[in-house]
Protein backbone atom coordinates (compact mmCIF):
# COMPACT_ATOMS: atom_id res chain seq x y z
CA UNK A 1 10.87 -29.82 50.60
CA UNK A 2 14.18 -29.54 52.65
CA UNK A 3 17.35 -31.01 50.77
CA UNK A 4 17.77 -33.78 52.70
CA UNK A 5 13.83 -34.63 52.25
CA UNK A 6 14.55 -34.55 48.02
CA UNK A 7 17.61 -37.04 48.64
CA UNK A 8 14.95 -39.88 50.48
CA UNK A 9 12.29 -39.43 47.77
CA UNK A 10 14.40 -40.56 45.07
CA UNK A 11 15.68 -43.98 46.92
CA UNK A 12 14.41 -46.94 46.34
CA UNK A 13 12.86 -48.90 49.28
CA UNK A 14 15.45 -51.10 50.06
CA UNK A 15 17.83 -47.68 49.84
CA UNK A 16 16.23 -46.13 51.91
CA UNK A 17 15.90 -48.31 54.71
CA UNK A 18 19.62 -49.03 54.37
CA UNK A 19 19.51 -45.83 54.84
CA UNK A 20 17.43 -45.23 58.10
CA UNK A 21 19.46 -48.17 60.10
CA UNK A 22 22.64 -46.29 60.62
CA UNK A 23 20.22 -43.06 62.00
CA UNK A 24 18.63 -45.56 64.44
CA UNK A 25 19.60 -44.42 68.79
CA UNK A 26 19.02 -46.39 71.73
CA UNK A 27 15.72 -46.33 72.29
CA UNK A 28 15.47 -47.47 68.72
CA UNK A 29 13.84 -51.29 69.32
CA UNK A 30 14.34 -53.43 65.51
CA UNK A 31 11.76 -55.45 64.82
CA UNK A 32 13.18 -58.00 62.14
CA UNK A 33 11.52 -60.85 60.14
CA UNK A 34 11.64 -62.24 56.68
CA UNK A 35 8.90 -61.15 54.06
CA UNK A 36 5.83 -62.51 55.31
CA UNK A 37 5.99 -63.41 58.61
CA UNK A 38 3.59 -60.84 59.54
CA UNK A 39 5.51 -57.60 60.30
CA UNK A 40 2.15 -55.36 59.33
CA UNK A 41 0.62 -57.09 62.33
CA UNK A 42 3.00 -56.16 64.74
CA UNK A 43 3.18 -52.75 63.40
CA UNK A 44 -0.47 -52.71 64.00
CA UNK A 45 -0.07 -53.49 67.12
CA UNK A 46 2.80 -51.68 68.37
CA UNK A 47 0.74 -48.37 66.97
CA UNK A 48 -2.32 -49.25 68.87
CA UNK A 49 -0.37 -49.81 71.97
CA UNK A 50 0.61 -46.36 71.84
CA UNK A 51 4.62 -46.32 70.71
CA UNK A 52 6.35 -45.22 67.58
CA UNK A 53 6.53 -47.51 64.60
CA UNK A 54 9.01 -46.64 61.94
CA UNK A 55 8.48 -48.41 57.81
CA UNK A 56 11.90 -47.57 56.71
CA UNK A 57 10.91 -48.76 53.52
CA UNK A 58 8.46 -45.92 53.21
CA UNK A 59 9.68 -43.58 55.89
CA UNK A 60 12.20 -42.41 56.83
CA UNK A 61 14.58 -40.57 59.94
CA UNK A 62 15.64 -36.71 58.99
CA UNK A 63 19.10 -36.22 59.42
CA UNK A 64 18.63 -32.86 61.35
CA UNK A 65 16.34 -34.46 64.37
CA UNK A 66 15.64 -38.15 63.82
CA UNK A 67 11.70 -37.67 63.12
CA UNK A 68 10.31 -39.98 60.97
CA UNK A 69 8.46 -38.36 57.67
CA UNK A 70 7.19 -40.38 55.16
CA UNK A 71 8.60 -40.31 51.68
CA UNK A 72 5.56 -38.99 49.40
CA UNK A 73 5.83 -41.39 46.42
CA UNK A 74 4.72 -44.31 48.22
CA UNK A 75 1.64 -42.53 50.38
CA UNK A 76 -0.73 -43.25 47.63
CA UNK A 77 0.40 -46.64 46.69
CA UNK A 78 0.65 -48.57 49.97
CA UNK A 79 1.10 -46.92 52.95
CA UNK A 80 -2.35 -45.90 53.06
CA UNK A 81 -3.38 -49.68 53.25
CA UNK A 82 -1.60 -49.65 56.55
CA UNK A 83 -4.30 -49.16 59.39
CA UNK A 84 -1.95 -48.11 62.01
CA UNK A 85 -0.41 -45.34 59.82
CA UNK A 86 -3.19 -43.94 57.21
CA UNK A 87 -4.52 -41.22 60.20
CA UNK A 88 -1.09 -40.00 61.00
CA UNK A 89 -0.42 -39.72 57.55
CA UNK A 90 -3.65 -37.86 56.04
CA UNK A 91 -3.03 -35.48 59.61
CA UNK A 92 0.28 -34.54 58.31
CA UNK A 93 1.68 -35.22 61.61
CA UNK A 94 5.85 -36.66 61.54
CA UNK A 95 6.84 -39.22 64.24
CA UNK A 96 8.98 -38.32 67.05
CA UNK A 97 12.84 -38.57 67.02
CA UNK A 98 13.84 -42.41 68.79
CA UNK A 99 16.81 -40.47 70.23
CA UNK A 100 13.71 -39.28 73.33
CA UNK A 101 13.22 -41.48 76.10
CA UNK A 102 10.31 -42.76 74.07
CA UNK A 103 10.58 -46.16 72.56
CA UNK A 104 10.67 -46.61 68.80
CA UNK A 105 10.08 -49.80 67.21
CA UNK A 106 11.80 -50.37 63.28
CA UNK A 107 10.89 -52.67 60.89
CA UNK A 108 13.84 -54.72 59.32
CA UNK A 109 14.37 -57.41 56.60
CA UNK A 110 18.27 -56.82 56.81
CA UNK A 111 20.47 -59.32 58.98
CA UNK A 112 21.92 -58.26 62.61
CA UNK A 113 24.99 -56.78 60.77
CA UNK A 114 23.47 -53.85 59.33
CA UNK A 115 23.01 -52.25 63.11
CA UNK A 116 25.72 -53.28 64.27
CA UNK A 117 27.45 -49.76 64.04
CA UNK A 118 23.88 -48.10 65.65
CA UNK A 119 23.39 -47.74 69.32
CA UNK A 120 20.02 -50.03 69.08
CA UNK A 121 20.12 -52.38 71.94
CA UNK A 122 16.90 -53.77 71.62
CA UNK A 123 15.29 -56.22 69.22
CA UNK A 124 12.34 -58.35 68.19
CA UNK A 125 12.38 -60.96 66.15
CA UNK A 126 8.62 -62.00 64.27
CA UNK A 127 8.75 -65.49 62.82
CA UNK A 128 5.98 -67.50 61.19
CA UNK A 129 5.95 -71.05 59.58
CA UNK A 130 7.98 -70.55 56.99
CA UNK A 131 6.01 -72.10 54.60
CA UNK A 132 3.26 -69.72 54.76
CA UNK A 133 5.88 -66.92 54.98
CA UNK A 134 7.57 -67.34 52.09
CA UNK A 135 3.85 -68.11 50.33
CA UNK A 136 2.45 -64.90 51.53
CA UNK A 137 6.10 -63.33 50.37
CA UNK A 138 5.51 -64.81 46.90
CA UNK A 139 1.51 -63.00 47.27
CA UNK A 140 3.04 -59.42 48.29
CA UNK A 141 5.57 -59.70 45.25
CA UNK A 142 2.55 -60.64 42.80
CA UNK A 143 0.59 -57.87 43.93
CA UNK A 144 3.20 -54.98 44.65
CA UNK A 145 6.48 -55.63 43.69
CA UNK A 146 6.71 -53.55 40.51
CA UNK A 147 6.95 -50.62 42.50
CA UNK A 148 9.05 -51.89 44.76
CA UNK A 149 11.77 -53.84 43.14
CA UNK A 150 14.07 -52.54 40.10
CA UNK A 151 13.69 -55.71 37.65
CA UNK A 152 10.43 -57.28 39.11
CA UNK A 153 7.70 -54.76 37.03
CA UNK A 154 7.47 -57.46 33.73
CA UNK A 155 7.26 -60.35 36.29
CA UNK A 156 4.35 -59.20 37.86
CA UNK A 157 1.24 -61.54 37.39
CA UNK A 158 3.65 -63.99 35.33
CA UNK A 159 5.74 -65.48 38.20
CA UNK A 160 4.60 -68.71 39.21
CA UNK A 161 5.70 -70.33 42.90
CA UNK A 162 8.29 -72.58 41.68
CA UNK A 163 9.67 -69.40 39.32
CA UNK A 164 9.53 -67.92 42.83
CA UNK A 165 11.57 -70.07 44.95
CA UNK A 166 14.44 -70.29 42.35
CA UNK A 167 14.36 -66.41 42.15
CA UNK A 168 17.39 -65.05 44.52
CA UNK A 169 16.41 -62.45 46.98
CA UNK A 170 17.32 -58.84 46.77
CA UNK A 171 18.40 -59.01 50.55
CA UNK A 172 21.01 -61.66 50.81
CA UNK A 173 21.33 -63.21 47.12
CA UNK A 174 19.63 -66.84 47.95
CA UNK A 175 16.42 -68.08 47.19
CA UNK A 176 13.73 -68.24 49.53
CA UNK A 177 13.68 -71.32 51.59
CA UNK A 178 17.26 -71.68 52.30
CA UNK A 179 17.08 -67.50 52.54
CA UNK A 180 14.50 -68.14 55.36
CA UNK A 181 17.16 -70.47 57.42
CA UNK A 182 19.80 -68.40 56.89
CA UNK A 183 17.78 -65.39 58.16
CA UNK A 184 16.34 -66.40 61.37
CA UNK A 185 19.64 -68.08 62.53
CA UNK A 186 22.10 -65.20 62.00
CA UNK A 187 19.27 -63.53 64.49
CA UNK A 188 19.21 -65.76 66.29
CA UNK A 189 22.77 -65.81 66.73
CA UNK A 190 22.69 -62.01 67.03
CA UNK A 191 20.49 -62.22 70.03
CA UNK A 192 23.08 -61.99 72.55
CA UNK A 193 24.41 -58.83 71.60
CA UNK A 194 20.99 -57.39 72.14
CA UNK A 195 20.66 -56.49 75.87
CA UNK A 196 16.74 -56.89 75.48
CA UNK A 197 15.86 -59.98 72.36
CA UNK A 198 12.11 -61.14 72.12
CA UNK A 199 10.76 -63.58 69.68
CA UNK A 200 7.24 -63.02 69.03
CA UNK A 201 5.73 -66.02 66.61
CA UNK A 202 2.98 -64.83 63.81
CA UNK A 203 0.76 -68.01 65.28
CA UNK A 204 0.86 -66.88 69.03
CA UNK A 205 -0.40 -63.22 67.70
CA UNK A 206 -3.35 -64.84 65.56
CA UNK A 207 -4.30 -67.73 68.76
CA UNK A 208 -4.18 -65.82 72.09
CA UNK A 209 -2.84 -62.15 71.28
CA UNK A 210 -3.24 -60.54 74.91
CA UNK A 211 -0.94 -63.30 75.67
CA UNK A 212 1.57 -62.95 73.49
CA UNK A 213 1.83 -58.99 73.20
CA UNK A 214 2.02 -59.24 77.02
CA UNK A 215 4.76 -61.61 76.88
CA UNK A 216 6.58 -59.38 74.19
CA UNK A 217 6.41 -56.22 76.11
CA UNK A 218 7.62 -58.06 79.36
CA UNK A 219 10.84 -59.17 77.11
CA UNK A 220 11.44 -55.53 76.62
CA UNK A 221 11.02 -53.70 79.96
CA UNK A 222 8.19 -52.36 78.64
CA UNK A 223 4.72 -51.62 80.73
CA UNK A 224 1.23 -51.32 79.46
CA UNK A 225 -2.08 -51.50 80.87
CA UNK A 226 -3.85 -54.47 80.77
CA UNK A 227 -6.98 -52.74 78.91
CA UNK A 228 -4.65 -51.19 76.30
CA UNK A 229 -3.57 -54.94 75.31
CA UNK A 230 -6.72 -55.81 74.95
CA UNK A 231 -7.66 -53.15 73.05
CA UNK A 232 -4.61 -53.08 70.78
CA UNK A 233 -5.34 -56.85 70.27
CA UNK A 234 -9.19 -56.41 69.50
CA UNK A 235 -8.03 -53.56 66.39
CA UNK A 236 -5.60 -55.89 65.32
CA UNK A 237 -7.49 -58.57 64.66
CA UNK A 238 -7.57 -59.78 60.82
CA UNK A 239 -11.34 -58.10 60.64
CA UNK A 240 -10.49 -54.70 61.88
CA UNK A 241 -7.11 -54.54 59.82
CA UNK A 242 -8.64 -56.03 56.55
CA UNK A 243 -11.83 -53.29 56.93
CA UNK A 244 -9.48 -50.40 57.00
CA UNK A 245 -7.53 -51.42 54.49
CA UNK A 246 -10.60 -51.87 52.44
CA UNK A 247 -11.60 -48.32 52.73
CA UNK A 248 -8.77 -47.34 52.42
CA UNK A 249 -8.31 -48.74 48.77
CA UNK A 250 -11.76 -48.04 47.94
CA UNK A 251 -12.35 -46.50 44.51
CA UNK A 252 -8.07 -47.17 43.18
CA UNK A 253 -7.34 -48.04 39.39
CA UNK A 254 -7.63 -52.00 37.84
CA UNK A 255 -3.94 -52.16 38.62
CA UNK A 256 -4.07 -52.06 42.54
CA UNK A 257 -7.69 -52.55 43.72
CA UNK A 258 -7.61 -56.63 44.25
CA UNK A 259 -4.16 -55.79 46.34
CA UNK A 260 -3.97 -56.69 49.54
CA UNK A 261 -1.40 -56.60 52.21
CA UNK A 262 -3.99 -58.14 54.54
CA UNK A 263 -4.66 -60.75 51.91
CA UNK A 264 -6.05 -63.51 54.52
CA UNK A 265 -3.89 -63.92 57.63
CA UNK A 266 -4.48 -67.51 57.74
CA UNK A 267 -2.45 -69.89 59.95
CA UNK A 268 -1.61 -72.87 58.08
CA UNK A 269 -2.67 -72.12 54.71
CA UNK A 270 0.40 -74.32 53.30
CA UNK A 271 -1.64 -77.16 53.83
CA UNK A 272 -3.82 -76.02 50.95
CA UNK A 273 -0.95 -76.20 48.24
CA UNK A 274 2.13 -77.98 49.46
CA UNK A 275 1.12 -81.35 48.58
CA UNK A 276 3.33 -84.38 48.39
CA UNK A 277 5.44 -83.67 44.62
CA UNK A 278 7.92 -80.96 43.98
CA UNK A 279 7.28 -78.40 46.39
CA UNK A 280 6.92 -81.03 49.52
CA UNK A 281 10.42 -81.43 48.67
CA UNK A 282 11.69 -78.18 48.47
CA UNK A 283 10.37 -77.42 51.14
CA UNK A 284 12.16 -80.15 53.39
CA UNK A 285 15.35 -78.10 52.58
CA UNK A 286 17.09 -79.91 56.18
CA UNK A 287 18.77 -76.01 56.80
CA UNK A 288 15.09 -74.71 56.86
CA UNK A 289 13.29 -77.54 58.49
CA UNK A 290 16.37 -77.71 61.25
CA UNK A 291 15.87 -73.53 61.67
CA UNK A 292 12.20 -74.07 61.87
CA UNK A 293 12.50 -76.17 64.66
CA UNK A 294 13.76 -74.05 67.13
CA UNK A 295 10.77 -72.07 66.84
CA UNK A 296 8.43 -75.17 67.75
CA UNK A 297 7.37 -75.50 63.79
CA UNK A 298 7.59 -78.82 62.69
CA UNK A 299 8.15 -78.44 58.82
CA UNK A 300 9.00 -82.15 57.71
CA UNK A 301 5.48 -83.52 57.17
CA UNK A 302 3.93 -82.49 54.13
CA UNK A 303 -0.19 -83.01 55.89
């Protein structure tokens, strides 16, 4: 293990992909979105299609070359519930440097700032309804935060939803629903400064995916055939993903087995628990439901 290699394996996550933004080159494309919104998806995709995806939160660039290795502590633990990664990773192979003329894509929960010293140029931005975003947030943090997150190990399995959405983030110090607003509007704000900005919406992926991974590869000068699409959108499907991921987990301790990153993919799920009392109300937080409607979500009715 090479010096630099020992310094990434003791970071924590959010360290380490602090870390990997400032390493990022120009053919570097950031793929941003708030826990939740469906980032493993895209990252699914974007590996099926044939580019470079990069987890900074479990990977990370070398300093030497730019190659991507992932940072041994967390193969066992999650990585190897990703689909798109679990073959590169059992092959021992590293990712290419981004600084080749082949495209990278990065996965980011920080705000525009953090690259703003990089020479990325390019960005996506993944939004879902953020009421099932910040529900399937609150689901990732039940099942694997305590690995993740310094103080979060004695919450796990005790945090309720509410407890949840008063908790601050570790990303920008707010809690979640006025987190979400403040998120998606400093990107999209941002999006000028990109010279090549898609937004690709969680719902669009789920309802007509050909369409919409078409539509984000147009947005960044980028040209597949139309039978890769298809195919990338056929192993990406909730199915495929959930399968692997399945397998993949097959035989782990008490602790981890019922964990799921690909827990149900379900569009509109808040209908199940929103209701019309307390959390009907947080949720019509007017910075969120005004954010939310530039996407086309409409987050004031409660049914």
């Amino acid at each position: 293990m090479t010096e630099d290699s020992q310094v990434r394996e003791k970071l924590r996550p959010d360290e380490l992909a602090r870390r990997s933004a400032r390493l990022l080159g120009e053919n570097d494309i950031v793929v941003a979105g708030d826990p939740g919104s469906g980032q493993a998806l895209v990252a699914n995709i974007v590996h099926e299609l044939g580019f470079e995806y990069l987890d900074p939160y479990v990977e990370s660039p070398d300093e030497r070359d730019g190659a991507a290795q992932a940072v041994e502590t967390q193969l066992e633990y999650y990585r190897k519930r990703l689909a798109a990664t679990s073959e590169r990773d059992r092959d021992g192979v590293a990712e290419a440097p981004g600084g080749t003329d082949a495209k990278r894509f990065i996965k980011t929960h920080f705000y525009p700032e953090v690259f703003a010293d990089s020479a990325v140029n390019s960005a996506i931005l993944v939004v879902r309804d953020p009421r099932d975003t910040i529900y399937s947030s609150y689901k990732w943090f039940s099942s694997f935060g305590g690995s993740w997150i310094p103080d979060a190990a004695d919450m796990i399995g005790k945090l309720t939803y509410p407890d949840f959405l008063d908790r601050v983030r570790l990303g920008d110090g707010e809690p979640s629903i006025p987190g979400w607003a403040r998120f998606y509007r400093s990107w999209l704000e941002a999006a000028p400064e990109f010279s090549k900005f898609a937004v690709v919406r969680f719902e669009d992926l789920k309802s007509h995916p050909v369409g919409a991974i078409t539509a984000m590869l147009a947005a960044l000068g980028l040209s597949v055939t139309p039978e890769v699409v298809a195919r990338a959108a056929d192993r990406s499907s909730f199915k495929a993903m959930r399968a692997r991921e399945d397998a993949a987990s097959a035989g782990e301790d008490e602790s981890t087995k019922n964990a799921r990153i690909m827990r149900r993919g379900q569009v509109g799920e808040w209908r199940e628990w929103i209701g019309e009392g307390d959390l009907a109300e947080r949720f019509a937080h007017p910075a969120l439901t005004a954010t939310a409607a530039r996407f086309g979500y409409e987050a004031t009715p409660t049914k």
